[in-house]
C-alpha atoms as a PDB file:
ATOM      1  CA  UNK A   1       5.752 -23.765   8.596  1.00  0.00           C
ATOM      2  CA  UNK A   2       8.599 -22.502  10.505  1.00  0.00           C
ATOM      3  CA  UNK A   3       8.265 -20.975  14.112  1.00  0.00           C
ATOM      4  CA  UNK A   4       8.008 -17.551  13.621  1.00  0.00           C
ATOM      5  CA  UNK A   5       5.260 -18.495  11.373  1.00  0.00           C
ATOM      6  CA  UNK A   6       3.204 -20.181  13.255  1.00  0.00           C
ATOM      7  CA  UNK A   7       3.994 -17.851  15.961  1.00  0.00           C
ATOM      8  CA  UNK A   8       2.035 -15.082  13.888  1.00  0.00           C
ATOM      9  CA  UNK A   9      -0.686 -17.318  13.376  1.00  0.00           C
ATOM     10  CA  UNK A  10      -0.956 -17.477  17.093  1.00  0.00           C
ATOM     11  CA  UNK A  11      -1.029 -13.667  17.679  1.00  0.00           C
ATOM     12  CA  UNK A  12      -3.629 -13.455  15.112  1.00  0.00           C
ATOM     13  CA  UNK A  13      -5.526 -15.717  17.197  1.00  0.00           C
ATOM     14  CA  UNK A  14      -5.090 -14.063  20.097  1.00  0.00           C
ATOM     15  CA  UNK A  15      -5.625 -10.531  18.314  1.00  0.00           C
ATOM     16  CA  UNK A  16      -9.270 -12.118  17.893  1.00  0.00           C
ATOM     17  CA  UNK A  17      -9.364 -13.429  21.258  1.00  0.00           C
ATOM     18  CA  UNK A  18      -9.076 -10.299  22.794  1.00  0.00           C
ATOM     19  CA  UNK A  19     -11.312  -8.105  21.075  1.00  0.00           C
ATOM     20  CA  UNK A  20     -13.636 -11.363  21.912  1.00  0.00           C
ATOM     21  CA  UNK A  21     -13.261 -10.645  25.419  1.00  0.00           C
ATOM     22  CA  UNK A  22     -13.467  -7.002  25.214  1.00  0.00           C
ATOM     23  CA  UNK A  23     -17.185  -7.577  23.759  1.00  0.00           C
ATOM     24  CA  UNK A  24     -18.054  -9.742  26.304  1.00  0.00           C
ATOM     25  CA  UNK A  25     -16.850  -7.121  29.071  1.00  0.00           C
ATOM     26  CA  UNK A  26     -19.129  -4.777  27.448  1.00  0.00           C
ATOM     27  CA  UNK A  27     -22.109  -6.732  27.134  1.00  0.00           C
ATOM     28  CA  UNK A  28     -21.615  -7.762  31.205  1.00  0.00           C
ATOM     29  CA  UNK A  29     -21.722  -3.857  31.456  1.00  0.00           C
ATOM     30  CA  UNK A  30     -24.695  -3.965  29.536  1.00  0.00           C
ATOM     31  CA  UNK A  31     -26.519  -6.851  31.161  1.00  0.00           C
ATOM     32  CA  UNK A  32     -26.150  -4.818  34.744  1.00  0.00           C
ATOM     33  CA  UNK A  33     -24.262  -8.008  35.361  1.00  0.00           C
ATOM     34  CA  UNK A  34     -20.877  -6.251  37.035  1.00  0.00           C
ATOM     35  CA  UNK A  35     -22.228  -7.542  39.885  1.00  0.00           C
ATOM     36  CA  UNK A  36     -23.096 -10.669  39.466  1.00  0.00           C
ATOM     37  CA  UNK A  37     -20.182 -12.063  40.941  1.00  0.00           C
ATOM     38  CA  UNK A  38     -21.121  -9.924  43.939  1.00  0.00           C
ATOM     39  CA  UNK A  39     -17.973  -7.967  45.409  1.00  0.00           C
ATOM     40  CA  UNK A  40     -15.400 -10.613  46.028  1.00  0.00           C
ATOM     41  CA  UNK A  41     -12.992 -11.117  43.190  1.00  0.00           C
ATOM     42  CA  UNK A  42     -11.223 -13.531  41.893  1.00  0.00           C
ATOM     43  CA  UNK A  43     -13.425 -15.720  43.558  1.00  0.00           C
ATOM     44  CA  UNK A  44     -17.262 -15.758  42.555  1.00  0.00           C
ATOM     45  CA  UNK A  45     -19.767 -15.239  45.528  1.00  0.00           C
ATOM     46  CA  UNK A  46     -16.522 -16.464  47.380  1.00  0.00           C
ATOM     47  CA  UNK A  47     -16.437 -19.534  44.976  1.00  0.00           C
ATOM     48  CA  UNK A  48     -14.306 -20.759  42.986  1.00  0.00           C
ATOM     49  CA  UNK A  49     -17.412 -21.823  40.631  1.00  0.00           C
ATOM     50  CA  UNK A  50     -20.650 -20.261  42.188  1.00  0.00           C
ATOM     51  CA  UNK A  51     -23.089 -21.977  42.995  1.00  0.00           C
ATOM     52  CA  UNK A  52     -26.032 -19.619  41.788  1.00  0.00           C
ATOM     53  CA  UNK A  53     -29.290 -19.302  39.476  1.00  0.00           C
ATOM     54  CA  UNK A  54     -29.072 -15.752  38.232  1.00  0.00           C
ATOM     55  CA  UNK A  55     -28.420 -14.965  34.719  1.00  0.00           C
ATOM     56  CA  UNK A  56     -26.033 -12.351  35.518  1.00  0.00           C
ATOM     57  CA  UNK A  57     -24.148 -14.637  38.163  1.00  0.00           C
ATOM     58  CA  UNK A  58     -22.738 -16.779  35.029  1.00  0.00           C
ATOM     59  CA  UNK A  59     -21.977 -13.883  32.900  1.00  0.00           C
ATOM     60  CA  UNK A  60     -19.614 -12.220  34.853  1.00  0.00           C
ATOM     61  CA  UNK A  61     -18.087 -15.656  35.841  1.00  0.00           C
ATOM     62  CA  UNK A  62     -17.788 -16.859  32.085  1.00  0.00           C
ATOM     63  CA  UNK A  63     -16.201 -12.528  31.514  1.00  0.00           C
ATOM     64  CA  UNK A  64     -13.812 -14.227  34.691  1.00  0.00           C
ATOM     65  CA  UNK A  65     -12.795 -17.525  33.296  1.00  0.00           C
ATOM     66  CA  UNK A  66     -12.313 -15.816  29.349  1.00  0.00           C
ATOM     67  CA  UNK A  67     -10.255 -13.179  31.193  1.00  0.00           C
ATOM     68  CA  UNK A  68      -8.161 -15.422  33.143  1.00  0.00           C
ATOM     69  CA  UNK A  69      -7.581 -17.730  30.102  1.00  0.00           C
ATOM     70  CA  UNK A  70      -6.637 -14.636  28.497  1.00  0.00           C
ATOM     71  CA  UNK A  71      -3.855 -13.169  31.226  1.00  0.00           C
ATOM     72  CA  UNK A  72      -2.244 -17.199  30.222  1.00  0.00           C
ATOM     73  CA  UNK A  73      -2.118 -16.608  26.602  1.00  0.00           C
ATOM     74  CA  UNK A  74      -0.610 -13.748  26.709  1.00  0.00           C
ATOM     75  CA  UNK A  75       1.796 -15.021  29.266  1.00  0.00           C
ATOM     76  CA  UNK A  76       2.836 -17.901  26.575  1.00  0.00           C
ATOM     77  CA  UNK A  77       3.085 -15.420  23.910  1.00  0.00           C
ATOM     78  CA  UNK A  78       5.152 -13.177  25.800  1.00  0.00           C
ATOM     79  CA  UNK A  79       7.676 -16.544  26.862  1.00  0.00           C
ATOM     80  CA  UNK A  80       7.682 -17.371  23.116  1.00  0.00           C
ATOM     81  CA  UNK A  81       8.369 -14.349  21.781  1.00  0.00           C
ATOM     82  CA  UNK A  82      11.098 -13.637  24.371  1.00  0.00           C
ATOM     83  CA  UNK A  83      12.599 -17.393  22.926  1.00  0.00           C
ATOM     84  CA  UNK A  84      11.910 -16.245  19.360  1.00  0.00           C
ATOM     85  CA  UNK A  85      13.340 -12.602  18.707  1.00  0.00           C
ATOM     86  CA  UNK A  86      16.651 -11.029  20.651  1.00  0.00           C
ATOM     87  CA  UNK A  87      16.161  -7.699  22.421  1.00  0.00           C
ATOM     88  CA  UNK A  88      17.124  -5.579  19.293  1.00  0.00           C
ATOM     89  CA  UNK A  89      13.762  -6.284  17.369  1.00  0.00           C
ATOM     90  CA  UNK A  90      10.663  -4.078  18.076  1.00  0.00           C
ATOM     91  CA  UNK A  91       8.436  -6.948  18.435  1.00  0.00           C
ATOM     92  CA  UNK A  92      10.191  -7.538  22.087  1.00  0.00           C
ATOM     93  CA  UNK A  93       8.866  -3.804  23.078  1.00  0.00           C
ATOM     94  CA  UNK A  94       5.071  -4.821  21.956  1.00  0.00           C
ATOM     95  CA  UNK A  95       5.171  -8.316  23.980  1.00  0.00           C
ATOM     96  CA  UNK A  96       6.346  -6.175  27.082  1.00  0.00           C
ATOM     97  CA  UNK A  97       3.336  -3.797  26.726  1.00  0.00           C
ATOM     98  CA  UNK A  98       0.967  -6.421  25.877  1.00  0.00           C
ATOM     99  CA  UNK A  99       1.813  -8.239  29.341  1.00  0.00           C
ATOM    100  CA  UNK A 100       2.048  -4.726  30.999  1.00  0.00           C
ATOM    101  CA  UNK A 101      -1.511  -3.703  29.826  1.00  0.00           C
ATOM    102  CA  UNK A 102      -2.871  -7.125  30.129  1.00  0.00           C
ATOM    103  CA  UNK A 103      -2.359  -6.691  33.986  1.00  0.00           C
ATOM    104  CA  UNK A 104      -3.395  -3.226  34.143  1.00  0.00           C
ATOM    105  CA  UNK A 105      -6.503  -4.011  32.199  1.00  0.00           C
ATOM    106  CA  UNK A 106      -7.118  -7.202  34.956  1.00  0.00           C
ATOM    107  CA  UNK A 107      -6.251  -4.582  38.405  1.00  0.00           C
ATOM    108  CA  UNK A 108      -8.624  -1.899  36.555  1.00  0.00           C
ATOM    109  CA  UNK A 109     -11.686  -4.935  36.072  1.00  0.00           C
ATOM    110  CA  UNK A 110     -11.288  -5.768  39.936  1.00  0.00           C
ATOM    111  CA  UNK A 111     -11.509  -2.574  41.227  1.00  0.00           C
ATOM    112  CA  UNK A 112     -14.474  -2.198  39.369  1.00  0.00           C
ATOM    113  CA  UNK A 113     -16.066  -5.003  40.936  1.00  0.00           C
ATOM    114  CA  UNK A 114     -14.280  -4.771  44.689  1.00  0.00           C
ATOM    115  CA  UNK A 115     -15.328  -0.948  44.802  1.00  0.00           C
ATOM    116  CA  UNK A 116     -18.616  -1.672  43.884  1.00  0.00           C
ATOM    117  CA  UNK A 117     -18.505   0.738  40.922  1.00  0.00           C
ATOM    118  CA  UNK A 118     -20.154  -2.083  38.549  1.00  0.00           C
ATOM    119  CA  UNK A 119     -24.517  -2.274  38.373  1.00  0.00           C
ATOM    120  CA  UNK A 120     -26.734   0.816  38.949  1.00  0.00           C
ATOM    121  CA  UNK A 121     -23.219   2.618  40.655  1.00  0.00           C
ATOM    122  CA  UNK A 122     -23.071   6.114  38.704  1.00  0.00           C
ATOM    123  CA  UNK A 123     -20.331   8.034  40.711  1.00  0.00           C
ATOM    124  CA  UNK A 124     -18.090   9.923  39.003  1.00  0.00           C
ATOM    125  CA  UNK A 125     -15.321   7.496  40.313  1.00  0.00           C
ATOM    126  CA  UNK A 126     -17.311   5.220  38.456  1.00  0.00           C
ATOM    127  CA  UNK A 127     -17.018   7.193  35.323  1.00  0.00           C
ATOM    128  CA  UNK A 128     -13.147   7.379  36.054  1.00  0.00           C
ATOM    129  CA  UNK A 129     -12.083   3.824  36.699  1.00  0.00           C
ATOM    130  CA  UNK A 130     -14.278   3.149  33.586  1.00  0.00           C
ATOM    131  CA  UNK A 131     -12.256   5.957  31.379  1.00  0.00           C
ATOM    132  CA  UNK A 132      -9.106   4.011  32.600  1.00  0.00           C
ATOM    133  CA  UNK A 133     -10.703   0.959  32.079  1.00  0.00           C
ATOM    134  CA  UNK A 134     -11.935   2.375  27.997  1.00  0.00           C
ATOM    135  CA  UNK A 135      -8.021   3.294  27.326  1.00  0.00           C
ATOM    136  CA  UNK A 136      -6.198   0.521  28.865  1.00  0.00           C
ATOM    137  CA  UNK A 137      -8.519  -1.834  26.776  1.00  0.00           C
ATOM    138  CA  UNK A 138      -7.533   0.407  23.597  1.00  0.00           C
ATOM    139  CA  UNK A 139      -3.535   0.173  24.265  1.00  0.00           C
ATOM    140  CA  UNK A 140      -4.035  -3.396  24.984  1.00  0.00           C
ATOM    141  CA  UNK A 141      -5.781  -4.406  21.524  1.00  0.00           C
ATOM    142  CA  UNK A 142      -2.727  -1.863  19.901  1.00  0.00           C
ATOM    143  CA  UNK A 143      -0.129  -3.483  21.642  1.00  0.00           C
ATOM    144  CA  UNK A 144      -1.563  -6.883  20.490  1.00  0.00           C
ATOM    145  CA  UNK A 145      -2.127  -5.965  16.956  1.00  0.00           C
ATOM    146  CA  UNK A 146       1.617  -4.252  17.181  1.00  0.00           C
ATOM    147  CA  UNK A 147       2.763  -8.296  18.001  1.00  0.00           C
ATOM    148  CA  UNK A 148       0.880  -9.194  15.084  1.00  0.00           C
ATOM    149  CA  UNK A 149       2.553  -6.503  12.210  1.00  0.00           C
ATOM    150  CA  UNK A 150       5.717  -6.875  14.027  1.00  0.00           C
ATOM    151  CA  UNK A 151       5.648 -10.676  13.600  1.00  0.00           C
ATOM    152  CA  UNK A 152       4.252 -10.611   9.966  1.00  0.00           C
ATOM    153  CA  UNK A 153       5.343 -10.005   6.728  1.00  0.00           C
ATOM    154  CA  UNK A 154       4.367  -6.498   6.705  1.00  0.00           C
ATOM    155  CA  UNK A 155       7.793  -5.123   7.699  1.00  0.00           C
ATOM    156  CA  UNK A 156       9.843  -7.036   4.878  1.00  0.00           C
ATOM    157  CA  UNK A 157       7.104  -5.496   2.136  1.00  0.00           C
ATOM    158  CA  UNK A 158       7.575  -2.255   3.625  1.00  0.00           C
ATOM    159  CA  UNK A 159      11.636  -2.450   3.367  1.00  0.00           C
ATOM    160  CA  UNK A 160      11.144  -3.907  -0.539  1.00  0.00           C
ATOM    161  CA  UNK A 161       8.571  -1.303  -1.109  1.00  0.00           C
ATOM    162  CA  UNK A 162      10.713   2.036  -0.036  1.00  0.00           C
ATOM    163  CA  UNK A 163      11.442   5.103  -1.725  1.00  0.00           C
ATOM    164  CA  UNK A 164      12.589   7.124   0.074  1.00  0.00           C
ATOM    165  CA  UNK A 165      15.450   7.748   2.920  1.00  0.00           C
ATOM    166  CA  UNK A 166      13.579  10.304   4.915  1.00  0.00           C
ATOM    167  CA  UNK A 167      13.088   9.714   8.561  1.00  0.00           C
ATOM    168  CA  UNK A 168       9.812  10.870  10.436  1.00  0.00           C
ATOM    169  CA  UNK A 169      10.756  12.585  14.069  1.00  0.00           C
ATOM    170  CA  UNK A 170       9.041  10.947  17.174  1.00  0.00           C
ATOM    171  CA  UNK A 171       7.359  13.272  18.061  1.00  0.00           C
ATOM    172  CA  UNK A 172       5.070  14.994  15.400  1.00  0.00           C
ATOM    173  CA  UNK A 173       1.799  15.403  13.909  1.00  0.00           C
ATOM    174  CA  UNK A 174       1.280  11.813  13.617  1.00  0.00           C
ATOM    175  CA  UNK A 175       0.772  10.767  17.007  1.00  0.00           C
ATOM    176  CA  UNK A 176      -2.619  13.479  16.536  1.00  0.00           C
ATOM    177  CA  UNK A 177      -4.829  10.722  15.253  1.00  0.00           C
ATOM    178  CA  UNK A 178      -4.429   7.863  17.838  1.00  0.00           C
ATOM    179  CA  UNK A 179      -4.259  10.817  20.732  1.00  0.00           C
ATOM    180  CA  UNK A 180      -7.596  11.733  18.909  1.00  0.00           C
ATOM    181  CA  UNK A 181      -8.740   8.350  18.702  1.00  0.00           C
ATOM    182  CA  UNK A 182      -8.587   7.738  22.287  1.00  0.00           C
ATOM    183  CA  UNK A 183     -10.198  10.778  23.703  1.00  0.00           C
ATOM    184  CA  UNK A 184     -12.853   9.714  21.073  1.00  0.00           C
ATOM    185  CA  UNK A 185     -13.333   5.865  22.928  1.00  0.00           C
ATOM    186  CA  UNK A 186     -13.595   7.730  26.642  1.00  0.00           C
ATOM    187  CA  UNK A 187     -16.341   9.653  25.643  1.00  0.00           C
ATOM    188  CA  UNK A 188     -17.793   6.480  23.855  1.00  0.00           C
ATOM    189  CA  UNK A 189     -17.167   4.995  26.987  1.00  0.00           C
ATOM    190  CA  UNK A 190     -18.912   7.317  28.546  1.00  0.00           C
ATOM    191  CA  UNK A 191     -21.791   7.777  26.183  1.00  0.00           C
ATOM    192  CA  UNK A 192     -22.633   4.011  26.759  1.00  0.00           C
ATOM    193  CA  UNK A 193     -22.456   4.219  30.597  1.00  0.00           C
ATOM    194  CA  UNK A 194     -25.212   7.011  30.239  1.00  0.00           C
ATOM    195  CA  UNK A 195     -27.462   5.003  27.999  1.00  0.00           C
ATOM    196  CA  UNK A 196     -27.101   2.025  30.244  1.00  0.00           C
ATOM    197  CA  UNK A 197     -28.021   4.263  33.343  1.00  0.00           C
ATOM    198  CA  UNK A 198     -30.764   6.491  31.620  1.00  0.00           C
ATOM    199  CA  UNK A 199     -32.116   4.438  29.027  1.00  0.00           C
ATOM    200  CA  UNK A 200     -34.353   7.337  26.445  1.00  0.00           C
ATOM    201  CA  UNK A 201     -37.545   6.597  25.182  1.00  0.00           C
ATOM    202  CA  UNK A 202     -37.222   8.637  21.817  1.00  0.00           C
ATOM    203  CA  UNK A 203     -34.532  10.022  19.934  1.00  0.00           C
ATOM    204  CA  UNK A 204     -35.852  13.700  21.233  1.00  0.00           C
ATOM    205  CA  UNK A 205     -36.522  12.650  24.636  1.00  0.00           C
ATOM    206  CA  UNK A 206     -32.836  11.671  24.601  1.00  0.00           C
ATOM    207  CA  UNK A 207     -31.834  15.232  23.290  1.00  0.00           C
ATOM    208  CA  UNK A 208     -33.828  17.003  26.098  1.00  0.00           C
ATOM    209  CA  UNK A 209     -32.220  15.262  28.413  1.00  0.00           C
ATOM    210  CA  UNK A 210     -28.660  15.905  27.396  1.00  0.00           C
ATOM    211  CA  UNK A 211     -29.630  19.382  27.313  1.00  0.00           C
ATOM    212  CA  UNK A 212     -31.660  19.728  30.673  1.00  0.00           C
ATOM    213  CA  UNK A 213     -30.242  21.696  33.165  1.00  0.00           C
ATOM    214  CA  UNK A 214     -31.621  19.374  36.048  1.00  0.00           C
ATOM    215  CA  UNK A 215     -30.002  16.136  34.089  1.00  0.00           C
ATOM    216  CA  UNK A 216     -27.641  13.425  35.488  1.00  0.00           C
ATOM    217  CA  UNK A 217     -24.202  15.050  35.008  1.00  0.00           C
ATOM    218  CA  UNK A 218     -23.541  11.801  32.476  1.00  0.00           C
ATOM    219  CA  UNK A 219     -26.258  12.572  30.380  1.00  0.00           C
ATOM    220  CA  UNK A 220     -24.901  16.359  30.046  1.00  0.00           C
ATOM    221  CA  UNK A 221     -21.904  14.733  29.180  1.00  0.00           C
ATOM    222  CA  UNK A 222     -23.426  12.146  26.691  1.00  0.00           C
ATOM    223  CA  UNK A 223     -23.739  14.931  24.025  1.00  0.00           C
ATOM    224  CA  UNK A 224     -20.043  15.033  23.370  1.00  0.00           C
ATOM    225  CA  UNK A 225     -19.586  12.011  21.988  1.00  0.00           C
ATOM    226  CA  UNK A 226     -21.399  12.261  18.600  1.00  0.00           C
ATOM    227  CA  UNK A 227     -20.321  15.567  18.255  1.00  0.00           C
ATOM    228  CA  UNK A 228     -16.722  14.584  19.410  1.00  0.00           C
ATOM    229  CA  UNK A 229     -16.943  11.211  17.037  1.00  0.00           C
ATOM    230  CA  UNK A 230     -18.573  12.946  14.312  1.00  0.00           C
ATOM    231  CA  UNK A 231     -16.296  15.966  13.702  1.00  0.00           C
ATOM    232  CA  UNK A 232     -12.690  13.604  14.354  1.00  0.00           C
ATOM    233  CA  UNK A 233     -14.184  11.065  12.150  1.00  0.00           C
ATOM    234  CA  UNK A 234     -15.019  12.735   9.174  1.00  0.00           C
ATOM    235  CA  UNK A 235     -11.975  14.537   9.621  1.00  0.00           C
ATOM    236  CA  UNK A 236     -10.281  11.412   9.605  1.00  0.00           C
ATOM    237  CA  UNK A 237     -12.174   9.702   6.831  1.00  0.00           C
ATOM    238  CA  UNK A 238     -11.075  13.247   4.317  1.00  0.00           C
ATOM    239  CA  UNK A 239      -7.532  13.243   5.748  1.00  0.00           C
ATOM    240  CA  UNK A 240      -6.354   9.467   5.322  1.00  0.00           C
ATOM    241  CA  UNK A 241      -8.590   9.741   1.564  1.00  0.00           C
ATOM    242  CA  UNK A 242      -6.189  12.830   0.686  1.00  0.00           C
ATOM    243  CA  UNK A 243      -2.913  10.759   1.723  1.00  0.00           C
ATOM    244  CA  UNK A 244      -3.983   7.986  -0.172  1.00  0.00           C
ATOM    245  CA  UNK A 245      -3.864  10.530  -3.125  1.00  0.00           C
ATOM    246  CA  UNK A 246      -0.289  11.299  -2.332  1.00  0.00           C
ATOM    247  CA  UNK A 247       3.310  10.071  -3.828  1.00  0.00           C
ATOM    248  CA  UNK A 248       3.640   7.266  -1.075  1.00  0.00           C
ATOM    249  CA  UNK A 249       4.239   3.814  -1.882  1.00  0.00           C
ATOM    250  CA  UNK A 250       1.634   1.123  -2.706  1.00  0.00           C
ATOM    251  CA  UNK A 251       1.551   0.147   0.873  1.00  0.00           C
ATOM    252  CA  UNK A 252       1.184   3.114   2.790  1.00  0.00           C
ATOM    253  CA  UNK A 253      -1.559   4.376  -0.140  1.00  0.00           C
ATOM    254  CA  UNK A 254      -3.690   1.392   0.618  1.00  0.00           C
ATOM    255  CA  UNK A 255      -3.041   1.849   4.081  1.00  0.00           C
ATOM    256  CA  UNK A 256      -4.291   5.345   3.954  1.00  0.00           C
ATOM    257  CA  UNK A 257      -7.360   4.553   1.486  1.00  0.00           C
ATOM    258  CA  UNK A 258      -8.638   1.538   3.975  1.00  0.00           C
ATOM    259  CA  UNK A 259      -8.119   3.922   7.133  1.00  0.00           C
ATOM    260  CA  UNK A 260     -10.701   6.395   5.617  1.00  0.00           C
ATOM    261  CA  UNK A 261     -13.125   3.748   4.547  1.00  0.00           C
ATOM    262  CA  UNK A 262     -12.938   2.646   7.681  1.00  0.00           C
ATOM    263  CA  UNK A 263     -13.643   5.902   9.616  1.00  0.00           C
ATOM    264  CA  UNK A 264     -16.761   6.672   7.095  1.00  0.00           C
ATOM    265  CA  UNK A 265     -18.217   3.633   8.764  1.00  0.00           C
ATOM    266  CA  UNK A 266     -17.357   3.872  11.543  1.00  0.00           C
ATOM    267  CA  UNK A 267     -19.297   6.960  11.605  1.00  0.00           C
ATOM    268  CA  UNK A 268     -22.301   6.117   9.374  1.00  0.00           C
ATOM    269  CA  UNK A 269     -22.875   3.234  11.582  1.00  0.00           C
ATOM    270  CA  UNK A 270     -22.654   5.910  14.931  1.00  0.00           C
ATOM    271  CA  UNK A 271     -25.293   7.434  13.721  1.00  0.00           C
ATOM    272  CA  UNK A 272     -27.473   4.561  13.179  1.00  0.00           C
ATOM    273  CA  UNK A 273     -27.064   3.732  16.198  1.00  0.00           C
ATOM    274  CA  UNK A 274     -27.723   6.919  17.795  1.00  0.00           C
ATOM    275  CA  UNK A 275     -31.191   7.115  15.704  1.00  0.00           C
ATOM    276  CA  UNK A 276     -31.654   3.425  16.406  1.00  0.00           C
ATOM    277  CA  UNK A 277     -31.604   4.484  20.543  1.00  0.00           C
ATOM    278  CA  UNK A 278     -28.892   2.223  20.989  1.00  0.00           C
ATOM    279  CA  UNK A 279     -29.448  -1.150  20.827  1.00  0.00           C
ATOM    280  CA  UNK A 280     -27.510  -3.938  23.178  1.00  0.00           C
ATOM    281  CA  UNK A 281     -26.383  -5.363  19.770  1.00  0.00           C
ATOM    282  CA  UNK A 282     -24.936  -2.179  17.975  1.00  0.00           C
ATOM    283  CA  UNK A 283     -23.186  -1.153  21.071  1.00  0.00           C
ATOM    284  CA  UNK A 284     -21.375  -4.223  21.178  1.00  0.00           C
ATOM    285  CA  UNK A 285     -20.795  -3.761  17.406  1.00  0.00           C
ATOM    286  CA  UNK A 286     -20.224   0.228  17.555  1.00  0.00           C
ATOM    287  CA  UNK A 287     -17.570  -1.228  20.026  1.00  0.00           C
ATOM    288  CA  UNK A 288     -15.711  -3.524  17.646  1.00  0.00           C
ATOM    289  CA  UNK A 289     -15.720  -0.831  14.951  1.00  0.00           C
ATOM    290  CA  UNK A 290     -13.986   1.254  17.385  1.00  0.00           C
ATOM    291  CA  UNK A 291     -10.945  -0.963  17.840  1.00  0.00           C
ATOM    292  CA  UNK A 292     -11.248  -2.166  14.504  1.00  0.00           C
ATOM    293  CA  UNK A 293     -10.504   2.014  13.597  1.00  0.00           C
ATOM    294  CA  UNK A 294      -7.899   1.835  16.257  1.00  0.00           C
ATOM    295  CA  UNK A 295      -5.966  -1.088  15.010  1.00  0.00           C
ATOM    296  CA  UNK A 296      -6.068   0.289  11.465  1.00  0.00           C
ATOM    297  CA  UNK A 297      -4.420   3.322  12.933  1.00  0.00           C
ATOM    298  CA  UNK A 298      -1.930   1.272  14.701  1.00  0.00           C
ATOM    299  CA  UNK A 299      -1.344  -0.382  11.268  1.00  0.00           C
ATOM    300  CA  UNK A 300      -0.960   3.013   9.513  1.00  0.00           C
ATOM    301  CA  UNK A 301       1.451   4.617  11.850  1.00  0.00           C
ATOM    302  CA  UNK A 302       3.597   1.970  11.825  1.00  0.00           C
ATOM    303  CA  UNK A 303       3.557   1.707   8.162  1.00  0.00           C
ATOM    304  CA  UNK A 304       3.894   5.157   7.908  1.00  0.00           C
ATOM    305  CA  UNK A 305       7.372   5.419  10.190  1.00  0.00           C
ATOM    306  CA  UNK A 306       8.542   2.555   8.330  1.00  0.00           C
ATOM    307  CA  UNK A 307       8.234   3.589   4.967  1.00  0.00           C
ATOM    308  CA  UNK A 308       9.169   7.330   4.785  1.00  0.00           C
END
């Protein structure tokens, strides 16, 4: 196995390493752990390993120590690539926004924690940094995943598997779907900061409470998620079905066909989880589905500018 191979092997790794630590920053957010570490960061409690009993003590720590060993991976696959590939190849762009987002996504996490907007905390600032903090996670996973196609064999399939000439502008209708896609995740994001804060005893005690007057501003807000989710998604799931129908090649068809399947999920489980009053477990898998959909469109827009 050459180098370039094995240095797609590693991105796949790490492509699975950071959705891992994703989930794990969502389930600290779902423990009421943010603050666990108390408001000191890097540092623990002002430790460098705390010295603490609480539950929620070591899970923001072991969030710490997976993020930090994270921010070195990517480090090393940014240094690798840079030896690999010249500046000409597209891969170079993704390594640059993977390191770029990977310290965004590390400034946004510690200003969560040193402006005490982790725990109980449901300021709109809150809602903000944690909006920021939804998206930045989103165009890190892309840019990781784009390291992954762009290291692959994907693009030498698409080449051998052309048909025509035609050249897509950059700017069109196909940026619509990921712009979609990430409105969708900040009201997610927002949905499951509201469910955290004002847990609902029924499905209709939930409802009323969107729909109170007197609510918490977040769970007035809630509301637009399913709706948001439901209408893009099954939007998503008819459009990508219809392209699959098309005269593209076998590539983009499949690409198309797995991107709807994917969104009818993606949806069908949403709503189970709605009726199920949101479980810890199917948030943290709603979650995965939701960068699982955004990878896929990743995928399909690359395949899509590629192969037209």
């Amino acid at each position: 196995m050459n180098n370039k191979a094995l240095f797609h092997r590693f991105a796949q790794f790490l492509l699975f390493y950071t959705l891992l630590v994703i989930l794990w920053g969502a389930w600290v957010r779902i423990s009421h752990s943010g603050d666990g570490c108390g408001d000191t960061w890097p540092l623990c409690k002002g430790q460098l390993i705390p010295d603490a009993q609480q539950k929620k003590t070591w899970i923001e720590f072991s969030h710490r120590i997976t993020s930090g060993l994270f921010g070195i991976l990517v480090i090393f696959l940014t240094w690798k690539g840079r030896l690999l590939y010249n500046k000409a190849e597209r891969i170079r762009t993704a390594l640059t926004s993977t390191l770029v987002f990977t310290i965004t996504e590390a400034l946004l996490g510690a200003k969560l924690v040193l402006f005490g907007l982790v725990g109980n905390n449901d300021s709109g600032f809150r809602l903000l940094a944690m909006s920021l903090h939804q998206i930045n996670s989103m165009l890190l996973s892309g840019s990781v995943a784009l390291v992954v196609i762009y290291s692959g064999p994907l693009l030498e399939k698409i080449n051998a598997g052309k048909e025509t000439a035609r050249r897509s502008s950059p700017l069109n209708w196909q940026l619509s779907w990921p712009i979609l896609m990430l409105v969708v995740a900040v009201t997610g994001g927002l949905a499951a900061l509201s469910t955290t804060l004002f847990p609902s005893v029924s499905l209709v005690d939930g409802f009323m409470q969107d729909l109170a007057s007197d609510s918490h501003y977040l769970l007035r807000l809630r509301i637009s998620h399913p709706f948001l989710a439901s209408l893009v998604g099954g939007g998503a799931a008819l459009f990508f079905w219809l392209e699959s129908q098309r005269d593209y090649n076998e590539i983009l068809r499949k690409t198309c066909f797995q991107l709807s399947l994917i969104y009818l999920a993606a949806v069908i489980f949403g709503y189970l989880t709605l009726l199920s009053l949101t479980p810890a477990w199917m948030k943290i898998v709603h979650l995965l589905i939701a960068h699982i959909v955004w990878i896929s469109l990743v995928r399909w827009y690359v395949v899509r500018r590629l192969s037209r």
